[in-house]
N, C-alpha and C. Protein backbone atom coordinates (compact mmCIF):
# COMPACT_ATOMS: atom_id res chain seq x y z
N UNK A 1 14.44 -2.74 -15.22
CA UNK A 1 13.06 -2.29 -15.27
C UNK A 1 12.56 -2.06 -13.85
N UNK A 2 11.36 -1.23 -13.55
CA UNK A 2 10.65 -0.98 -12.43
C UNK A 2 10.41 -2.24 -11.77
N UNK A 3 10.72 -2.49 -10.58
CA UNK A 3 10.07 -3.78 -10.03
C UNK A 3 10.15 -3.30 -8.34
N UNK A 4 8.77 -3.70 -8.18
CA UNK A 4 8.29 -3.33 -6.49
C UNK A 4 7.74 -4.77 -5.70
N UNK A 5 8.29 -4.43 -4.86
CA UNK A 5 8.24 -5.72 -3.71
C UNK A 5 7.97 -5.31 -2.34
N UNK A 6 6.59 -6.22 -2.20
CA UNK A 6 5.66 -5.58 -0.93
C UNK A 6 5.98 -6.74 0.65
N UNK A 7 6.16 -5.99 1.74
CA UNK A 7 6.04 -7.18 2.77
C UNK A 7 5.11 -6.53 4.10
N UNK A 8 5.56 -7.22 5.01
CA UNK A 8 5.07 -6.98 5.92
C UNK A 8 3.55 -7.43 6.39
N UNK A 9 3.17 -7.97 5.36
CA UNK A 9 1.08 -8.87 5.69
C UNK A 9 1.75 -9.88 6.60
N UNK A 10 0.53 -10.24 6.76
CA UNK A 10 0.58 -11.35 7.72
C UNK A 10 -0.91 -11.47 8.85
N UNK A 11 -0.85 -11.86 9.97
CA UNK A 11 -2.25 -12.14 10.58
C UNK A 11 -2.28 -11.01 12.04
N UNK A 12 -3.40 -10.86 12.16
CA UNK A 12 -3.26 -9.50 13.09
C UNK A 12 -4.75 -9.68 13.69
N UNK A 13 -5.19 -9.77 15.03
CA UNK A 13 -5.94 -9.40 15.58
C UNK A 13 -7.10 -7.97 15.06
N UNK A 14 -7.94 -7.94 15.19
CA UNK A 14 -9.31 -6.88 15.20
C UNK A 14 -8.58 -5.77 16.19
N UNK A 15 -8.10 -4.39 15.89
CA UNK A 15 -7.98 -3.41 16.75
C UNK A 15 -6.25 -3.04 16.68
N UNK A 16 -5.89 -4.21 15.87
CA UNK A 16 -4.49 -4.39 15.96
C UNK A 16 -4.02 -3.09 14.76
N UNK A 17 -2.47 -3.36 14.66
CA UNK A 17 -1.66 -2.50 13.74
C UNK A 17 -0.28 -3.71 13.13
N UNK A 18 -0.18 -3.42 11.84
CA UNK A 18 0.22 -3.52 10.89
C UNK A 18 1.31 -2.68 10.12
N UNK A 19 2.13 -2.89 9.51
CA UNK A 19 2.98 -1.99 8.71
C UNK A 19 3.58 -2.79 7.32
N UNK A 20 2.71 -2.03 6.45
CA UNK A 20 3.64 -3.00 4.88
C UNK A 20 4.28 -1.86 4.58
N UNK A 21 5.20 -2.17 3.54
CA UNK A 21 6.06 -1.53 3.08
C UNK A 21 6.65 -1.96 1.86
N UNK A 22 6.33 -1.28 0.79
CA UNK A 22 6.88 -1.10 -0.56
C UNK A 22 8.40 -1.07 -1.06
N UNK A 23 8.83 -1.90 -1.53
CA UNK A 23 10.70 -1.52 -1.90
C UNK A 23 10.37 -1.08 -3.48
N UNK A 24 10.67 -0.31 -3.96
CA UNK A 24 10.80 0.60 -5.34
C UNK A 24 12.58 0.31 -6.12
N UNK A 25 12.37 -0.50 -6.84
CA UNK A 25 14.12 -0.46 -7.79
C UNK A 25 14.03 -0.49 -9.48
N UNK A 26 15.04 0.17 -10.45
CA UNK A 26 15.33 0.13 -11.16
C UNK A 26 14.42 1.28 -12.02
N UNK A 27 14.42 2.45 -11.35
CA UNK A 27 13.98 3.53 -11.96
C UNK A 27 14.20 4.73 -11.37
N UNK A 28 13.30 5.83 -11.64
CA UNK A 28 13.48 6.86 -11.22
C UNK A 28 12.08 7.45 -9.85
N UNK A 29 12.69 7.01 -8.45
CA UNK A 29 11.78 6.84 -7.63
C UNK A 29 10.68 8.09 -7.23
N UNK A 30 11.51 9.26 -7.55
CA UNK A 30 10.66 10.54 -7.08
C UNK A 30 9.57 10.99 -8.00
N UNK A 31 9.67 10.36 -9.35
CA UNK A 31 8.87 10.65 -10.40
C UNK A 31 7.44 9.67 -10.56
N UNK A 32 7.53 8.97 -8.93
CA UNK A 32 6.39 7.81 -9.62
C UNK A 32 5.22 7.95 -8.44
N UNK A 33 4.16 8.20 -8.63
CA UNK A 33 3.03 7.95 -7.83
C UNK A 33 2.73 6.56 -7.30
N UNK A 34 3.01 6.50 -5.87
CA UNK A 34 2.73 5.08 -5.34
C UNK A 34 1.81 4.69 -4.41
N UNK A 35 1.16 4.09 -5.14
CA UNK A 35 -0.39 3.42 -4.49
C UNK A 35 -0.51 2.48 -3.86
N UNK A 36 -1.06 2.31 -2.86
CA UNK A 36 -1.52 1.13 -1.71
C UNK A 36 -2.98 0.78 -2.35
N UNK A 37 -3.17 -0.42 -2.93
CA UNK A 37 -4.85 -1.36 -3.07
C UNK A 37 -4.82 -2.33 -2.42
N UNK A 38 -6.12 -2.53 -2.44
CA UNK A 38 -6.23 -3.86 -2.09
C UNK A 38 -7.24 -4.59 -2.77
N UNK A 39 -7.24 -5.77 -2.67
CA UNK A 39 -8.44 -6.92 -3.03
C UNK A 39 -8.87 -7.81 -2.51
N UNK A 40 -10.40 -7.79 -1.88
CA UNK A 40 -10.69 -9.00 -0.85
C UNK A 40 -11.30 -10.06 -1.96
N UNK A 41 -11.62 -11.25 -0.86
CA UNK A 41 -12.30 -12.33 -2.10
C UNK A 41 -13.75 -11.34 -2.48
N UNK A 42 -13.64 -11.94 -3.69
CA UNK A 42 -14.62 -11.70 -4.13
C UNK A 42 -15.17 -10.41 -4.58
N UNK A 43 -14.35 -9.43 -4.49
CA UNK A 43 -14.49 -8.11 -4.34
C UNK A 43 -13.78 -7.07 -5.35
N UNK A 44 -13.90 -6.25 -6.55
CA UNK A 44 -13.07 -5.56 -6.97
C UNK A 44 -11.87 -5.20 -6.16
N UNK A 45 -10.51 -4.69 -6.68
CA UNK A 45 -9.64 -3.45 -5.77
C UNK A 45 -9.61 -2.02 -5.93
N UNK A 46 -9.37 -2.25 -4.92
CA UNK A 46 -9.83 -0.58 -4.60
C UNK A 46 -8.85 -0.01 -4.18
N UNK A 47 -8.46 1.19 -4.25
CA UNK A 47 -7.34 2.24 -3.79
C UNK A 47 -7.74 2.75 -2.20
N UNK A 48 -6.01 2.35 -1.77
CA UNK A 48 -6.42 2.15 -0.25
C UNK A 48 -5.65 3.32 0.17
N UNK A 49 -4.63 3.86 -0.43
CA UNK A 49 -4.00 5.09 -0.02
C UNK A 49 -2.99 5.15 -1.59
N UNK A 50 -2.95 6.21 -1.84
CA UNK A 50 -1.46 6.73 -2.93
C UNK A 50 -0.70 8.12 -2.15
N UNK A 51 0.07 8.16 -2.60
CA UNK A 51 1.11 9.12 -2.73
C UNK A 51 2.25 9.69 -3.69
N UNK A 52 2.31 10.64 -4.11
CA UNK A 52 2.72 11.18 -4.99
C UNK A 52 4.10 11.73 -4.88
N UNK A 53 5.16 11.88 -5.99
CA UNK A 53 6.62 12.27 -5.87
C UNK A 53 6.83 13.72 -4.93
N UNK A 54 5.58 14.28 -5.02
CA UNK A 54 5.74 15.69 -4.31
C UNK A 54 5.49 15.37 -3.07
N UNK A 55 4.78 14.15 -2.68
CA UNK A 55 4.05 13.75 -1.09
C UNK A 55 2.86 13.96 -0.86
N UNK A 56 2.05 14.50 -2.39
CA UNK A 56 0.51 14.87 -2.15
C UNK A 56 -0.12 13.51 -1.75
N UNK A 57 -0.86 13.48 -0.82
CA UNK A 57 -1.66 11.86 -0.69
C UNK A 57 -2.66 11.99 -0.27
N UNK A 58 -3.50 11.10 -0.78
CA UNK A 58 -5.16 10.53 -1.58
C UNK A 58 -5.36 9.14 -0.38
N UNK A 59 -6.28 8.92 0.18
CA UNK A 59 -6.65 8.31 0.86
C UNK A 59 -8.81 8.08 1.08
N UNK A 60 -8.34 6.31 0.88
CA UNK A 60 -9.89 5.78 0.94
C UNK A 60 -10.56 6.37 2.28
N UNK A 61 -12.04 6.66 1.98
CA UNK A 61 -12.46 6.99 2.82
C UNK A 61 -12.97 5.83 4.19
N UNK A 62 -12.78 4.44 3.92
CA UNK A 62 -12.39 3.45 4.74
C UNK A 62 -11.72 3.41 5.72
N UNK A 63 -10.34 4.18 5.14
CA UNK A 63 -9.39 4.20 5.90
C UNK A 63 -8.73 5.44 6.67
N UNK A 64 -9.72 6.53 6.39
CA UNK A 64 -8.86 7.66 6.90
C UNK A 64 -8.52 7.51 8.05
N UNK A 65 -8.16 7.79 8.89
CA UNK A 65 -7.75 8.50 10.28
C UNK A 65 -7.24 6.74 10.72
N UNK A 66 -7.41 5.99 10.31
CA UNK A 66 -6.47 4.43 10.46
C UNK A 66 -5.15 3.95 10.06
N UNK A 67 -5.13 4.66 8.78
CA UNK A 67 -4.16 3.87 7.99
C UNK A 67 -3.30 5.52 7.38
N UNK A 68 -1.61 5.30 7.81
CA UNK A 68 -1.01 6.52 7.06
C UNK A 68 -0.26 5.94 6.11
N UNK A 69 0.11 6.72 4.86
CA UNK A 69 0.87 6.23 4.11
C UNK A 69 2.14 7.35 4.00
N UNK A 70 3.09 6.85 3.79
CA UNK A 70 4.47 7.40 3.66
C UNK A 70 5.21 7.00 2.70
N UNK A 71 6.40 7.95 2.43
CA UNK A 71 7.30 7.47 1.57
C UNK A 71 8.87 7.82 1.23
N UNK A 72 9.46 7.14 1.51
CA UNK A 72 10.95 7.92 2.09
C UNK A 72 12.07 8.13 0.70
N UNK A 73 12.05 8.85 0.11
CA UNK A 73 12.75 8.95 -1.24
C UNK A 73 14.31 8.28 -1.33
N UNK A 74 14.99 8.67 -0.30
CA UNK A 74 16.08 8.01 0.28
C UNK A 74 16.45 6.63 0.14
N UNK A 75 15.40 6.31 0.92
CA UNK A 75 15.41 4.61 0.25
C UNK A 75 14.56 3.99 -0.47
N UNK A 76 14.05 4.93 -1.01
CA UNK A 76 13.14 4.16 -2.52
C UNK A 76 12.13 3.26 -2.04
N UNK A 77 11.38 4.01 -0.71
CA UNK A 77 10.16 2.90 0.15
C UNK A 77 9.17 3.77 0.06
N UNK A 78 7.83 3.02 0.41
CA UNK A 78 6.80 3.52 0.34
C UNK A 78 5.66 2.57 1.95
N UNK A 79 5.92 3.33 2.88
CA UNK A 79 5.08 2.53 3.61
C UNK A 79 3.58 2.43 3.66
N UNK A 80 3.11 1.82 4.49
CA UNK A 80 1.60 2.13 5.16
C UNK A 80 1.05 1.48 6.33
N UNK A 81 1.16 2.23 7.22
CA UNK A 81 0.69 1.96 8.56
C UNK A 81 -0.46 1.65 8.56
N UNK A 82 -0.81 0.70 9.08
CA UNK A 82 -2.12 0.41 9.49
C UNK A 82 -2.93 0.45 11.10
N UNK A 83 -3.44 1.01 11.23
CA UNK A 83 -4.06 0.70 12.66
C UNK A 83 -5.20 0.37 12.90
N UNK A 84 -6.08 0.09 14.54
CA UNK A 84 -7.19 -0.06 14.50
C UNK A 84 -7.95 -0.94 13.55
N UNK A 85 -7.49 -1.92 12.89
CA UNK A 85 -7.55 -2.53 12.18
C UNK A 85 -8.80 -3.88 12.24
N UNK A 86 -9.71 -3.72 11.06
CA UNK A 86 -11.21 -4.49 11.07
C UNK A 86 -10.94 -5.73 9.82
N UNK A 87 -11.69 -6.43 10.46
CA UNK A 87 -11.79 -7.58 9.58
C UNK A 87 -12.13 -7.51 8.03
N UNK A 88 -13.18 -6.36 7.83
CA UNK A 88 -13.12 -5.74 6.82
C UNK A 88 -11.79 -5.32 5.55
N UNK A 89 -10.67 -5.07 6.85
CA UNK A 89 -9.32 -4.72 6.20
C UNK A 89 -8.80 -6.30 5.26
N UNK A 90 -9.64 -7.09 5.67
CA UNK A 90 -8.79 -8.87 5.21
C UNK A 90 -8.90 -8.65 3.99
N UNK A 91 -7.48 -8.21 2.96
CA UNK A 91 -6.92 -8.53 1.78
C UNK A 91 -6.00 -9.44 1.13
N UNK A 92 -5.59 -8.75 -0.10
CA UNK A 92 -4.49 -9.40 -0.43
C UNK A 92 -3.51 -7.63 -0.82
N UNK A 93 -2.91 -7.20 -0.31
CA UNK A 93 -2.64 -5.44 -0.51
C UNK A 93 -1.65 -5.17 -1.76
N UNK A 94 -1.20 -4.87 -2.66
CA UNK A 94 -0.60 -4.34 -3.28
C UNK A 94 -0.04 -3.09 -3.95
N UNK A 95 0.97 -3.02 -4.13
CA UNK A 95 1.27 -1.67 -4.05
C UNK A 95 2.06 -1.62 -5.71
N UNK A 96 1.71 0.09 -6.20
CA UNK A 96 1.63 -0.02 -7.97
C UNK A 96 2.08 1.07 -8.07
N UNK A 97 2.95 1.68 -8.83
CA UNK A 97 3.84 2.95 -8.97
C UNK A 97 3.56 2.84 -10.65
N UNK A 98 3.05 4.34 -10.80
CA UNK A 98 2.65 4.89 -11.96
C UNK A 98 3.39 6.09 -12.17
N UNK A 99 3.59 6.35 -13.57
CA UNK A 99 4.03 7.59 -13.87
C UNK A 99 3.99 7.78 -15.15
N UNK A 100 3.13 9.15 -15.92
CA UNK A 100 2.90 9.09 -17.28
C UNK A 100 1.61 7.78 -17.36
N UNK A 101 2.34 7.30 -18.39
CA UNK A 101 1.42 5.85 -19.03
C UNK A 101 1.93 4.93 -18.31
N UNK A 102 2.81 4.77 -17.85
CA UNK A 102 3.76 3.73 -17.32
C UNK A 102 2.97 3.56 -16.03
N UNK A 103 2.54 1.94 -15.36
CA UNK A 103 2.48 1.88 -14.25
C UNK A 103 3.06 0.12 -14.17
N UNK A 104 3.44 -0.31 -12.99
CA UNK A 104 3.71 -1.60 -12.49
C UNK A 104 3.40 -1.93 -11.50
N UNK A 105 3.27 -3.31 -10.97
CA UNK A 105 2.31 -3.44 -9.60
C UNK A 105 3.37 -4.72 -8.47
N UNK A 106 3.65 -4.91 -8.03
CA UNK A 106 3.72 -5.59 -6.55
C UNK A 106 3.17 -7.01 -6.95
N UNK A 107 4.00 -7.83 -6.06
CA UNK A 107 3.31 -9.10 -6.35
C UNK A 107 2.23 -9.29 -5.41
N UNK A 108 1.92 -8.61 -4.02
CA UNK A 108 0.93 -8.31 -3.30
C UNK A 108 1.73 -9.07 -2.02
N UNK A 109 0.65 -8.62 -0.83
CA UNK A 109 0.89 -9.23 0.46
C UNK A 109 -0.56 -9.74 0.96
N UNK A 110 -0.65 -10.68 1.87
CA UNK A 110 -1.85 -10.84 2.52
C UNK A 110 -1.97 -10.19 3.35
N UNK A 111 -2.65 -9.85 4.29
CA UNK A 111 -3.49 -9.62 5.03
C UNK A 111 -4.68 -9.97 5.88
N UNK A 112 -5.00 -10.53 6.89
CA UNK A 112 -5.73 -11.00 7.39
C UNK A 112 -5.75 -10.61 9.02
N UNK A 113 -7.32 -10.07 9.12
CA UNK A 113 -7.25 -9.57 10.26
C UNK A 113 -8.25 -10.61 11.06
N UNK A 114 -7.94 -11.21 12.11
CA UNK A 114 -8.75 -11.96 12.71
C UNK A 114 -10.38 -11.27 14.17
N UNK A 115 -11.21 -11.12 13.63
CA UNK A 115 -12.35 -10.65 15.02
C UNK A 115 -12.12 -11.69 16.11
């Protein structure tokens, strides 16, 4: 079955940069739209960047010109750079590959950006 596994969180300075990255196994990787969310305390999640099997990509208006998302078909990854990075950014991030009806999600990463 689909199963995605997120790394790269961890603690990062105000201004700093970041890189998580999505591992994608046991399906068919080019066919699945893969989304970057996140969730702070207390806070709904929200879609922080996706990208699509063709490479079309959708990005929060939070994050434009900060944060790129990528995705390398090759190895069945899905990154997201982070930069310039605000305390605001302090999540828990997860990443969810949909396709059709079908979607599955990441067990998540933290995130924490320190001011």
């Amino acid at each position: 079955q689909v199963q995605l596994v997120e790394s790269g969180g961890g603690l990062v300075q105000a201004g700093g940069s970041l890189r998580l990255s999505c591992a994608f196994s046991g399906g068919t990787f080019s066919i699945y739209k893969i989304g970057w969310y996140r969730q702070a305390p207390g806070k709904q999640r929200e879609l922080v960047a996706d990208i699509s099997g063709s490479g079309r990509i959708n990005y929060a208006d939070s994050v434009k010109g900060r944060f790129t998302i990528s995705r390398d078909n090759a190895k069945n990854t899905v990154d997201l750079q982070m930069s310039s990075l605000k305390s605001e950014d302090t999540a828990i991030y997860s990443c969810n590959a949909q396709a059709f009806t079908f979607g599955v999600w990441g067990q998540g990463t933290q995130v924490t950006v320190s001011s």
